[in-house]
Protein backbone atom coordinates (compact mmCIF):
# COMPACT_ATOMS: atom_id res chain seq x y z
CA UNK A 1 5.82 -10.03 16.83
CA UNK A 2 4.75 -12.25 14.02
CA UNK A 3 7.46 -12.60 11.57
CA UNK A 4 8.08 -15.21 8.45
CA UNK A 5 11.72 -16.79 7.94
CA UNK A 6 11.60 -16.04 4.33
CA UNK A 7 9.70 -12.58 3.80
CA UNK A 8 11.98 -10.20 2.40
CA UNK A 9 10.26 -7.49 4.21
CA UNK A 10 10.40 -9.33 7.82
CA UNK A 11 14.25 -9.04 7.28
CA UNK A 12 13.56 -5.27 7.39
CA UNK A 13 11.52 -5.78 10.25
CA UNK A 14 14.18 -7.47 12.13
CA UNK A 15 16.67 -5.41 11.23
CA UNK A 16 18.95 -7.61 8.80
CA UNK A 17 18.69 -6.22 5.62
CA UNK A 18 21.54 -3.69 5.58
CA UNK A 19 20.97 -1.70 1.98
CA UNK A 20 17.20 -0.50 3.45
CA UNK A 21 16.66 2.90 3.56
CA UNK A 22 14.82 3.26 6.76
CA UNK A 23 12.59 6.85 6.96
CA UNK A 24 10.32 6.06 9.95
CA UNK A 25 9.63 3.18 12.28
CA UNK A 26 7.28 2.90 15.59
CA UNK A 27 5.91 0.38 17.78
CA UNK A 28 3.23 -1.22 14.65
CA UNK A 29 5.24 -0.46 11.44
CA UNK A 30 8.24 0.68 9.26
CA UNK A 31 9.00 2.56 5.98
CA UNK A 32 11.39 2.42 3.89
CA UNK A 33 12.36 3.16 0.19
CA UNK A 34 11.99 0.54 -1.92
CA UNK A 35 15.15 -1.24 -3.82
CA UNK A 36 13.75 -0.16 -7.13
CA UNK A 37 11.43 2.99 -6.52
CA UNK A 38 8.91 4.00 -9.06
CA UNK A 39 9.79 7.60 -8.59
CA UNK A 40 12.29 9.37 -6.02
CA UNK A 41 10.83 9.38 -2.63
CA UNK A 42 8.66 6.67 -3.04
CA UNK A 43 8.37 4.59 0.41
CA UNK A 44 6.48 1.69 1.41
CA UNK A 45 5.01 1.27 4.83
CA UNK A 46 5.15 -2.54 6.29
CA UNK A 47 3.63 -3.80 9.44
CA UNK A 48 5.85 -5.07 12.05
CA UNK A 49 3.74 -8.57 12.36
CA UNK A 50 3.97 -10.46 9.00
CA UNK A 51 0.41 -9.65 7.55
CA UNK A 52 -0.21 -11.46 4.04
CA UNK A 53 -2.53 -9.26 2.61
CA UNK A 54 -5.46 -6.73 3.38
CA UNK A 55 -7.91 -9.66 3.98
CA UNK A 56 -5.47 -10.70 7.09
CA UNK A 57 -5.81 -7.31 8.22
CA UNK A 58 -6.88 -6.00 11.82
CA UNK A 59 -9.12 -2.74 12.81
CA UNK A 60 -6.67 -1.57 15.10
CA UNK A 61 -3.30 -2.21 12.66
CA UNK A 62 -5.27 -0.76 9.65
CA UNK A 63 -5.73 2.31 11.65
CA UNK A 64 -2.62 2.59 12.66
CA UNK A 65 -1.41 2.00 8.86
CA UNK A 66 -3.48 4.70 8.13
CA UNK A 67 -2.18 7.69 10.09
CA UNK A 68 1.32 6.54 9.45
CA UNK A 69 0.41 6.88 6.13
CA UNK A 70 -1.03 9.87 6.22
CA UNK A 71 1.61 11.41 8.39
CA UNK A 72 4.10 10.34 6.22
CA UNK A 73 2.54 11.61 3.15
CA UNK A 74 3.04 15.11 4.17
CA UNK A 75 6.51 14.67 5.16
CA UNK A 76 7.07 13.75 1.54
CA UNK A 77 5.03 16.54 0.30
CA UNK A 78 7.28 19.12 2.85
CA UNK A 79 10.87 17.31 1.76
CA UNK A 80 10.65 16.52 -1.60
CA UNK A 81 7.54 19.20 -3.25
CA UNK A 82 5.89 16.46 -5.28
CA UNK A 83 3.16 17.24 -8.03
CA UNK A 84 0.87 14.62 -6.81
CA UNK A 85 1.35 11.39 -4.88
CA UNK A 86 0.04 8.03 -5.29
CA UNK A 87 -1.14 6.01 -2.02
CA UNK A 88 -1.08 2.12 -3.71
CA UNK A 89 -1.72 -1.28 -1.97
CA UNK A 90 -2.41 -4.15 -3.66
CA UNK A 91 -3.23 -7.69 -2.80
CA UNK A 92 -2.31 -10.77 -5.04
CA UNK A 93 -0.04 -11.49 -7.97
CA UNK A 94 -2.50 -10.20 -10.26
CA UNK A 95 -3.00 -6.86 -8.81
CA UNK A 96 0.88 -6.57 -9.21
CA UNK A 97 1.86 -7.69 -5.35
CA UNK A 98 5.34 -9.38 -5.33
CA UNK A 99 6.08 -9.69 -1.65
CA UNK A 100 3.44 -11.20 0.49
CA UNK A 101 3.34 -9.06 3.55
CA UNK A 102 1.05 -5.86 3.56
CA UNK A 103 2.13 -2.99 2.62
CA UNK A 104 1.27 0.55 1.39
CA UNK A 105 3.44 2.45 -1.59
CA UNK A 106 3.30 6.02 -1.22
CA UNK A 107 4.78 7.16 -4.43
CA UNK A 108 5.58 11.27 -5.35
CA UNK A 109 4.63 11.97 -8.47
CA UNK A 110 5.59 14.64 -11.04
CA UNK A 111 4.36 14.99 -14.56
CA UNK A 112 6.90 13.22 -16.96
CA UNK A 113 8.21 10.89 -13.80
CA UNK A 114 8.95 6.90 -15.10
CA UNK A 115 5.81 6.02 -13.11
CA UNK A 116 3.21 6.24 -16.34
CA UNK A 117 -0.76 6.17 -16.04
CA UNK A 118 -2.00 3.76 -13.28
CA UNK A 119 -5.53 3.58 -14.79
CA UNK A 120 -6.78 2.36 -18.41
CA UNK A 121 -8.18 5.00 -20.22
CA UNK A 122 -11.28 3.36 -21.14
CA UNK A 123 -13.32 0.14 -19.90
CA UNK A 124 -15.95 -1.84 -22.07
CA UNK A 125 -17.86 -3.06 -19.04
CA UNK A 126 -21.72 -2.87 -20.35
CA UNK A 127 -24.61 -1.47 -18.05
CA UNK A 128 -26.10 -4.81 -16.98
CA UNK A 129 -22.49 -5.75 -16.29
CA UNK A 130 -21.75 -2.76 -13.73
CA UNK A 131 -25.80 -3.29 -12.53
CA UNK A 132 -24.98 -7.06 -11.52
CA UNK A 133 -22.10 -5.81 -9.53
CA UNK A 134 -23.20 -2.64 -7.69
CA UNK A 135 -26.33 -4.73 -6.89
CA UNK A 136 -23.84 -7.81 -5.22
CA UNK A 137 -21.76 -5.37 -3.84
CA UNK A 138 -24.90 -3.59 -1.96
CA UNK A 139 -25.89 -6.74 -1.33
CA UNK A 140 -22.57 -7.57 0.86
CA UNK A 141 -22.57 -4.27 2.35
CA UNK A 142 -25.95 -4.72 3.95
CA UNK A 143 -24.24 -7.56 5.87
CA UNK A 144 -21.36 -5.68 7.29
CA UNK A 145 -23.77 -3.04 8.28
CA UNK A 146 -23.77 -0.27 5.57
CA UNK A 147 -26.97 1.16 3.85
């Protein structure tokens, strides 16, 4: 297991952060609440190895991430009867990441929760603007193999 000194979430990993709320841990990963949750029920799910971000990321762990995810998005859906949940992970300070290991947010969400909108609700991004970008983005996908 590949584990950082200082990560706050590799504590968790090893077991020496006494206030987490643990929900669900395997072989590849653990979840827990957060200390400060968006919204009740709201868990994150951490790889075991310490993973900076989604760029660092493996096939085989993403996968793995994935089901866990998905599994325990319907255990909060049967325990807790959410209105809609949120599945959030971001990568870098400016797309709000604090701790740098990986990690997903599944967040419940109910209509007047603390949470707020997640998206703007409008963009000024012109046509040639979004044309430039889909084109470099197509452009990059052809490389990895997509059509």
């Amino acid at each position: 297991m590949i584990v950082e000194t200082d990560c706050p979430f590799c504590a968790i990993v090893r077991r020496e952060t006494p206030d987490a709320r643990e929900v669900y841990r395997d072989g590849h990963v653990v979840a827990f609440f957060p200390l400060k949750p968006a919204t009740l029920g709201h868990i994150l799910v951490v790889p075991l190895d310490h993973i900076p971000d989604i760029w660092s990321l493996d096939g085989e762990t993403a996968a793995h991430l994935a089901r866990v995810t998905l599994r325990l998005s319907h255990v909060v859906k049967c325990a807790i009867a959410p209105e809609g949940l949120n599945i959030i992970q971001s990568n870098g300070a400016v797309a709000t990441q604090t701790v740098p290991h990986l990690h997903t947010h599944i967040v419940p969400r109910w209509s007047r929760d603390e949470m707020g909108r997640i998206w703007p609700t409008e963009t000024s991004y012109s046509e040639t603007q979004k044309d430039e970008v889909w084109e470099r983005l197509r452009h990059e996908c052809r490389k990895v193999g997509g059509e």
